[in-house]
Every structure is written in structure tokens, then in C-alpha cells.
N, C-alpha and C. Protein backbone atom coordinates (compact mmCIF):
# COMPACT_ATOMS: atom_id res chain seq x y z
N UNK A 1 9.50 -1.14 17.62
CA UNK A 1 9.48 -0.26 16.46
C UNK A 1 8.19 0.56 16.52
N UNK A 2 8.56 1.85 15.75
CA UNK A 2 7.11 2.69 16.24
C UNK A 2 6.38 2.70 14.63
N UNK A 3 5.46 2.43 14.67
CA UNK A 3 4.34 2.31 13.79
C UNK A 3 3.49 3.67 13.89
N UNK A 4 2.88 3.90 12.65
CA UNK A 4 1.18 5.12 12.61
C UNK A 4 0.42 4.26 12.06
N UNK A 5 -1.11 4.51 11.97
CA UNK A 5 -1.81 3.99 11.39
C UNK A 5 -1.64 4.52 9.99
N UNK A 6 -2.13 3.36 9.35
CA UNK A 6 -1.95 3.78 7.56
C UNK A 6 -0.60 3.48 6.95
N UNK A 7 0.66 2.93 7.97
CA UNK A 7 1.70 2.30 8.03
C UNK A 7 1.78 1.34 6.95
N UNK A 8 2.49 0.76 5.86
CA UNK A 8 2.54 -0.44 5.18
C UNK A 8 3.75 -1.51 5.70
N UNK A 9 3.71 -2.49 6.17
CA UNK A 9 3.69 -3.30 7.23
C UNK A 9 3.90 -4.67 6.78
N UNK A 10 4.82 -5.68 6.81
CA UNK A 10 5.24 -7.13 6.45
C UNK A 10 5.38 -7.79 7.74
N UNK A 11 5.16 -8.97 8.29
CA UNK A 11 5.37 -9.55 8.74
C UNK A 11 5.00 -11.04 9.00
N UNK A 12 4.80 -11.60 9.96
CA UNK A 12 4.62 -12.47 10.58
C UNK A 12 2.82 -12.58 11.88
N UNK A 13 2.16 -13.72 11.44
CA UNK A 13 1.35 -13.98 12.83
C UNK A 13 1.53 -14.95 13.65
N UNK A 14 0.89 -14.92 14.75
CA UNK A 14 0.88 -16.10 15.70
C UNK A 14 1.13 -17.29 15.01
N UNK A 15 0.15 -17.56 13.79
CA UNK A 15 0.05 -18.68 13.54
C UNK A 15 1.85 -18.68 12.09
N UNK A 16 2.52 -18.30 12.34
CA UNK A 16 3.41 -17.72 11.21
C UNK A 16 3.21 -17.55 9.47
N UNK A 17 2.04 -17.00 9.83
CA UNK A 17 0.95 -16.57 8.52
C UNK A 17 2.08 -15.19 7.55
N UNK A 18 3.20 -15.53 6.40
CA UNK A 18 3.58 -14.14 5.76
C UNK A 18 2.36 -13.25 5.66
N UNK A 19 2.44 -11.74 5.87
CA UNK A 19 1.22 -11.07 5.79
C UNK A 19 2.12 -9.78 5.73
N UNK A 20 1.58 -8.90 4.83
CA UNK A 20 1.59 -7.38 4.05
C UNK A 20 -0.08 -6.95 4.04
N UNK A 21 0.08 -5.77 4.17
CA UNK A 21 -1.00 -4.76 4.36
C UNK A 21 -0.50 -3.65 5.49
N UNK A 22 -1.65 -3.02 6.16
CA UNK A 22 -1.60 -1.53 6.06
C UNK A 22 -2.06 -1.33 7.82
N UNK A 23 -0.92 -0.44 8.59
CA UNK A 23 -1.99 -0.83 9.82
C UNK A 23 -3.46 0.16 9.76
N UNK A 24 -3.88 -0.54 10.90
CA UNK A 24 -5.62 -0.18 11.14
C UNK A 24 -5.36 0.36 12.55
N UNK A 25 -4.99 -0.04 13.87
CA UNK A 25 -5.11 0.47 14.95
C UNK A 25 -3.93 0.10 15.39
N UNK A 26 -3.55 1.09 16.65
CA UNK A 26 -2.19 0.39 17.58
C UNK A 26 -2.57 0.25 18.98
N UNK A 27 -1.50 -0.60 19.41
CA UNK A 27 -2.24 -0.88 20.95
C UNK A 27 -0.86 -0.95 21.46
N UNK A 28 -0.48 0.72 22.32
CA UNK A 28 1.06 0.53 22.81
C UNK A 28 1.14 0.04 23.87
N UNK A 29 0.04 -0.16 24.93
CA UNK A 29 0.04 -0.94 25.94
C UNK A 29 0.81 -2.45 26.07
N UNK A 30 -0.61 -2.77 24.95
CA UNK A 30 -0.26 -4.28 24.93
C UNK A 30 0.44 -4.79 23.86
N UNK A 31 1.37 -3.98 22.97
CA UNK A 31 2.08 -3.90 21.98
C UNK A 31 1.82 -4.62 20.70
N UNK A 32 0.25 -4.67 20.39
CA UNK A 32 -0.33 -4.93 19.14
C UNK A 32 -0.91 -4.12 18.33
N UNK A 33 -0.85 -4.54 17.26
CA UNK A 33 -1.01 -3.88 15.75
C UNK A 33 -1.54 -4.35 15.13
N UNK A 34 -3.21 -4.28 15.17
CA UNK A 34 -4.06 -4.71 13.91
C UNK A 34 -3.80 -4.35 12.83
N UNK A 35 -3.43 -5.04 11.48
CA UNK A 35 -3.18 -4.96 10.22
C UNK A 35 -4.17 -5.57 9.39
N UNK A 36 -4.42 -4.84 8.39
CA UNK A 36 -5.91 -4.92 7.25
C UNK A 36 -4.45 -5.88 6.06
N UNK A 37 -4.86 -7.31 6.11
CA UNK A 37 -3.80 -7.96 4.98
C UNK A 37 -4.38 -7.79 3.76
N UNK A 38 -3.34 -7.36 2.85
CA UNK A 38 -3.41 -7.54 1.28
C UNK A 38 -3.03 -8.30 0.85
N UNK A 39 -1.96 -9.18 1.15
CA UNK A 39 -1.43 -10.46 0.61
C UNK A 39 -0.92 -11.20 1.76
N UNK A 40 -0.60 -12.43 1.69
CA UNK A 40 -0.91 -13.21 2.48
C UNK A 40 -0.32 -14.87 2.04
N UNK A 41 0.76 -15.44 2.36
CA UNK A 41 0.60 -16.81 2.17
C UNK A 41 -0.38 -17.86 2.11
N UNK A 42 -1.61 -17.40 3.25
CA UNK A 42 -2.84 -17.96 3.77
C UNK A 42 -3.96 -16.93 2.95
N UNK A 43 -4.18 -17.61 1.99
CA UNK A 43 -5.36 -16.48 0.84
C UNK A 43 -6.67 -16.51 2.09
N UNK A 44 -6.84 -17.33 3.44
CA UNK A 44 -8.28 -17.43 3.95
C UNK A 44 -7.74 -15.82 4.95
N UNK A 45 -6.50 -14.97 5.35
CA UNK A 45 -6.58 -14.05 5.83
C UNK A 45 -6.67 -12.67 5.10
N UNK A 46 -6.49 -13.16 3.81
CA UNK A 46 -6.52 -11.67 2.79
C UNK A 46 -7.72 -11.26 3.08
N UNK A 47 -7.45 -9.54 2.95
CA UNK A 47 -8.81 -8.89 3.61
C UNK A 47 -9.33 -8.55 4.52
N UNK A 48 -8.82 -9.59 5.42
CA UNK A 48 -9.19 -9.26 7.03
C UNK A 48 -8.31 -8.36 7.90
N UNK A 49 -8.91 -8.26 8.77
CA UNK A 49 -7.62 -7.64 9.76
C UNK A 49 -7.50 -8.32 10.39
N UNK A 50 -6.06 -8.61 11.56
CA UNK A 50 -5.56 -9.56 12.53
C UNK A 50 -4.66 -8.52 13.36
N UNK A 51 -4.64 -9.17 14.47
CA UNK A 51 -3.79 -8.67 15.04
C UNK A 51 -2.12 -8.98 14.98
N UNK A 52 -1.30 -8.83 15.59
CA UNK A 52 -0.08 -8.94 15.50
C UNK A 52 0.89 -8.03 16.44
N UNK A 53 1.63 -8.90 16.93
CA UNK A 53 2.53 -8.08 18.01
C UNK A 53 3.61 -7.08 16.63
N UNK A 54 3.92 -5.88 17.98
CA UNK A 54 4.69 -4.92 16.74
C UNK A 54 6.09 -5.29 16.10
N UNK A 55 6.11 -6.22 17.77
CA UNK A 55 8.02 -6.87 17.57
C UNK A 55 8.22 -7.67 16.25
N UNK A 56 7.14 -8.14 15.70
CA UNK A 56 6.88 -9.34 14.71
C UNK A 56 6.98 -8.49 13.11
N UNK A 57 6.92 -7.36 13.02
CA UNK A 57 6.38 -6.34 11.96
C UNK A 57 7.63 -5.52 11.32
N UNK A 58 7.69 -5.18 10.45
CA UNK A 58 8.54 -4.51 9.90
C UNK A 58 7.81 -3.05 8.66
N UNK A 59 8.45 -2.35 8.85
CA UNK A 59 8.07 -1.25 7.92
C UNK A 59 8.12 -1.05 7.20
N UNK A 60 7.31 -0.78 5.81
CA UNK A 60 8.29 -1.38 4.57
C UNK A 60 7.80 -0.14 3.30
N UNK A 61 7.82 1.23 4.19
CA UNK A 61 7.46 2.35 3.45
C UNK A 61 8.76 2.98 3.18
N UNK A 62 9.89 2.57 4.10
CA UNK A 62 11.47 2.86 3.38
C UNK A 62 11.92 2.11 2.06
N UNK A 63 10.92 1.28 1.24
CA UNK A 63 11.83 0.84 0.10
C UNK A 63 11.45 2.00 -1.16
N UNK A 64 12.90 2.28 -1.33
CA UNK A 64 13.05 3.00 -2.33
C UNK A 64 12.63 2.51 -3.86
N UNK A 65 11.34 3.05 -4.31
CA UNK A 65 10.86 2.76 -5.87
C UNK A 65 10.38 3.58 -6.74
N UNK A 66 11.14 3.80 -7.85
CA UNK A 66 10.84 4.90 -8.62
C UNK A 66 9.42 5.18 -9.02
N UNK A 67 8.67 5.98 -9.72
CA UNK A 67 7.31 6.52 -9.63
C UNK A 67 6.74 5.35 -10.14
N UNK A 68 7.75 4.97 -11.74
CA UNK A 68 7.10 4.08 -12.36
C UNK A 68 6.47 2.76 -11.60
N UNK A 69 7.26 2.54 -10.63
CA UNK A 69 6.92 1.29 -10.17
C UNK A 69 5.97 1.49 -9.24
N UNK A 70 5.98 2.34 -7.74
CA UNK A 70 5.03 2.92 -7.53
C UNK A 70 3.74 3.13 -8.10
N UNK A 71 3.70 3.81 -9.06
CA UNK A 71 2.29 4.17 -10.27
C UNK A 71 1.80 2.14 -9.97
N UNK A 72 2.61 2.04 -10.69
CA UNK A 72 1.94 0.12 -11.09
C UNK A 72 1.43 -0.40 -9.79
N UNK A 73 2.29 -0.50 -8.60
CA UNK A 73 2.13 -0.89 -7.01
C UNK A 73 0.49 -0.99 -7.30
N UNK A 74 0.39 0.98 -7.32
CA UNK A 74 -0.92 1.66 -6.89
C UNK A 74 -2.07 1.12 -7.86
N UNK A 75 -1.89 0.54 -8.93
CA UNK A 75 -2.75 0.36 -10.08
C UNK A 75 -2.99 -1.04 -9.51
N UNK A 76 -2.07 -2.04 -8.99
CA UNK A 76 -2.38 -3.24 -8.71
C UNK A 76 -3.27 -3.45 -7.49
N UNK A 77 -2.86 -2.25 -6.39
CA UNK A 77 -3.27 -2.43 -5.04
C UNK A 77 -4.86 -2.38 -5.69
N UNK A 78 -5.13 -1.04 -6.34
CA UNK A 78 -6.29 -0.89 -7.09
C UNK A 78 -7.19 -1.93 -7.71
N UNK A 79 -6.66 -2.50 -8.29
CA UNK A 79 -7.08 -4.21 -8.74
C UNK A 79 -7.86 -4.99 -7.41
N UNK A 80 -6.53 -5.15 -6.68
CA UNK A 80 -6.82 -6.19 -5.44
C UNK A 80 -8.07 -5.98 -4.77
N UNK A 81 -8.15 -4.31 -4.20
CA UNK A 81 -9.33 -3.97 -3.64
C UNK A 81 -10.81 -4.13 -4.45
N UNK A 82 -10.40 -4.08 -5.47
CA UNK A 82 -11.87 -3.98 -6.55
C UNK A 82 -12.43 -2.44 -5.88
N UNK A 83 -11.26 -1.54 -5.59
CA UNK A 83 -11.57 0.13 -5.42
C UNK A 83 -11.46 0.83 -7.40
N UNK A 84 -12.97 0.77 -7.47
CA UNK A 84 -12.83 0.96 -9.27
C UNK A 84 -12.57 2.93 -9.41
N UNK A 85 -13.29 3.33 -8.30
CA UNK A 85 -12.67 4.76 -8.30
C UNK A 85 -11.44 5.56 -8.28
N UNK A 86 -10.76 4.46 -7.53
CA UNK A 86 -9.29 4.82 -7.49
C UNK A 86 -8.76 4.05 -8.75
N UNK A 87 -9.12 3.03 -9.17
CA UNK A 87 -8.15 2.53 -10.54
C UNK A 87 -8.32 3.44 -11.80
N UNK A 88 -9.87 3.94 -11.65
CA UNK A 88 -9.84 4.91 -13.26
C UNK A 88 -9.10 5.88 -12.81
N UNK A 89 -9.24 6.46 -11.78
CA UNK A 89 -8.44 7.69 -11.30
C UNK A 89 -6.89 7.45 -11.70
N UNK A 90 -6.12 6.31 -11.02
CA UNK A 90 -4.64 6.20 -11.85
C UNK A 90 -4.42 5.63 -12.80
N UNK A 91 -5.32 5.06 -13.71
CA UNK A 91 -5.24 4.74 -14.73
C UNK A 91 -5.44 5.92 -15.86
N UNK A 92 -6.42 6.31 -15.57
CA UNK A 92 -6.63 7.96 -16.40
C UNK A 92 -5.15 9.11 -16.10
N UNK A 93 -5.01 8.99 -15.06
CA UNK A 93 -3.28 9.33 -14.87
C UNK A 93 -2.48 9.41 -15.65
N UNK A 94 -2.26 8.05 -15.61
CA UNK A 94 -1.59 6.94 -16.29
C UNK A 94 -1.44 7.46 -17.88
N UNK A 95 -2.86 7.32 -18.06
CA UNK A 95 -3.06 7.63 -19.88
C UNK A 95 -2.37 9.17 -19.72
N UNK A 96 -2.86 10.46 -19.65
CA UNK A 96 -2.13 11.58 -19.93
C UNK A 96 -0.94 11.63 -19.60
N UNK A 97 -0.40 10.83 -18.42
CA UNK A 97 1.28 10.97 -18.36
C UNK A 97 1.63 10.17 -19.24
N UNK A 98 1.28 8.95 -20.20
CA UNK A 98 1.67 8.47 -21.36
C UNK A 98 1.69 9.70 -22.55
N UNK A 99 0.92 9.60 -22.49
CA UNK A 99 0.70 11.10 -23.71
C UNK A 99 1.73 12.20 -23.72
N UNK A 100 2.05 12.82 -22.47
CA UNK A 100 2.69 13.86 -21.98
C UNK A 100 4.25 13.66 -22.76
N UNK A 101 4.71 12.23 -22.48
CA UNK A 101 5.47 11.77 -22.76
C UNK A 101 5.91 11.13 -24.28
N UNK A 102 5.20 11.09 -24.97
CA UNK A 102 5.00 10.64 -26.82
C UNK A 102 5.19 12.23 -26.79
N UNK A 103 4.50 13.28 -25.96
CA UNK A 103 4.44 14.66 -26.51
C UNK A 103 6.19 15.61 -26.51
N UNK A 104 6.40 14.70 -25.54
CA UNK A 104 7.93 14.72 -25.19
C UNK A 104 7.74 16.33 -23.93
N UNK A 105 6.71 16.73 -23.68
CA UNK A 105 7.09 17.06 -22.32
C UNK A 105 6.83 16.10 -21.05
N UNK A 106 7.71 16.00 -20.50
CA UNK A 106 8.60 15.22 -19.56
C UNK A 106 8.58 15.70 -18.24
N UNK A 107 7.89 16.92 -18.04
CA UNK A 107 7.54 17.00 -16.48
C UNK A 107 6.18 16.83 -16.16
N UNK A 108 4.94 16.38 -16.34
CA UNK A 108 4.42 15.72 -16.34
C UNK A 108 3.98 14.08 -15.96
N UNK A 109 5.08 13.31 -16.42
CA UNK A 109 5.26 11.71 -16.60
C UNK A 109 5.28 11.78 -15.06
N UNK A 110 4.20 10.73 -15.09
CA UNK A 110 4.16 9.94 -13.71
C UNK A 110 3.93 11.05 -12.95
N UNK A 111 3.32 11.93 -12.78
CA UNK A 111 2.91 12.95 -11.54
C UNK A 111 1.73 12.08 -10.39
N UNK A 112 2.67 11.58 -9.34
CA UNK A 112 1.88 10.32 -8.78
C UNK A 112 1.01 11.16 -7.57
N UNK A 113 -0.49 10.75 -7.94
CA UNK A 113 -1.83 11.44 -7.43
C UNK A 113 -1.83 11.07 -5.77
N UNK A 114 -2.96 12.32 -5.05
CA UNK A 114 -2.55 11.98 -3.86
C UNK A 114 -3.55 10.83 -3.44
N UNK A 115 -3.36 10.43 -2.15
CA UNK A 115 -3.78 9.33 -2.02
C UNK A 115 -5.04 9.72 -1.35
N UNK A 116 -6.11 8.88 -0.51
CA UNK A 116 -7.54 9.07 -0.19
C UNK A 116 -7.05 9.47 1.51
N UNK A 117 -6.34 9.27 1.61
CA UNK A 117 -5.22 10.20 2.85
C UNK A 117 -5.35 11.46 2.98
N UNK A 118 -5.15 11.81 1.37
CA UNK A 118 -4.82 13.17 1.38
C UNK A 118 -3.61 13.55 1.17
N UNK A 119 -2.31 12.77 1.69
CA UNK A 119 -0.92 12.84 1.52
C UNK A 119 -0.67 12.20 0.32
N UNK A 120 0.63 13.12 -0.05
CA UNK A 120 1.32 12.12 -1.32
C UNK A 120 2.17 11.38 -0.93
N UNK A 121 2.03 9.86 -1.91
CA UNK A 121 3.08 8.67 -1.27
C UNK A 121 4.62 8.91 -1.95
């Protein structure tokens, strides 16, 4: 399977560690994929990066989720990292697309911000 970096990524390690997070580097040679874990069955790999063969990995930027849920994803991922710049940032979001919405304009709601990428998710 072909991977980019910045990929969001489920799988499996050597040691059959569940692991989600984001890749960091690829290695098509030797067909590994360092991944930065966010969650983790094994709380001693959260945070780190590991390696991982690609065959082991799955892609998991095809699941279809509406903004709302998305928005929250991003507010939680926000949490996890203790990234406080990015949480006021979608949280302050957050608040005027609430507002927007009591105001009853409706194109507004959930206008989901771009990411430190640069791309919108």
C-alpha cells in the first residue's frame, strides 16, 4: 500500500502493539514506515515513533465523517498533544460557528480550519 508522510495510519507492530498516529518517514526500499503513535494499546508507545512494515498498516484517511465529528477528532487530537495553540484556535472556531448557528446563518457552521500543513482535512 502506498503511504505520504502526514498519512493517518492504524495498525499493528512487531511486538503486535494496536497503534494509530500519523506517518513521519517512508522507507520504500526496506518497506518501513515510521509512525509518530497517538493511541496505542501499550500507553509506554504513545508519543513515540516506531517503525513498522507498510504491509502491517492501513489508511484510515478514507473514513467518511461529517465536519461535526471531524471538528471534535481535531479538538481531541488537540487535547492529546497538549498543542494549546491549535486547541484555542478550534475551539474559538468552534465558539463563532456555534453562534453563526443560534444566528441561524448556516453557512458558516463548522467551517473546518486549515491544518499546520497548510491543507484542509
Amino acid at each position: 500500500m502506498k503511504f505520504n508522510i502526514s498519512d493517518w495510519v492504524q495498525g499493528k507492530t512487531k511486538d503486535g502493539e494496536l497503534i494509530h498516529g500519523f506517518v513521519e518517514t517512508i522507507d520504500i526500499l526496506q518497506g518501513f514506515v515510521t509512525v509518530n503513535v497517538v493511541k496505542s494499546d501499550n500507553e509506554e508507545v504513545i508519543g513515540k515513533i516506531v517503525a513498522v512494515r507498510s504491509s502491517w498498516l492501513k489508511n484510515v484517511s478514507d473514513i467518511a465523517l461529517d465536519d461535526a465529528q471531524i471538528f471534535q477528532n481535531s479538538i481531541d487530537l488537540a487535547l492529546d498533544t497538549w498543542d494549546e495553540a491549535w486547541f484555542m484556535e478550534l475551539t474559538n472556531t468552534r465558539k463563532a460557528s456555534d453562534d453563526a448557528a443560534k444566528s441561524g446563518d448556516r453557512s458558516k457552521v463548522y467551517s473546518f480550519p486549515v491544518n499546520r500543513l497548510g491543507q484542509s482535512a
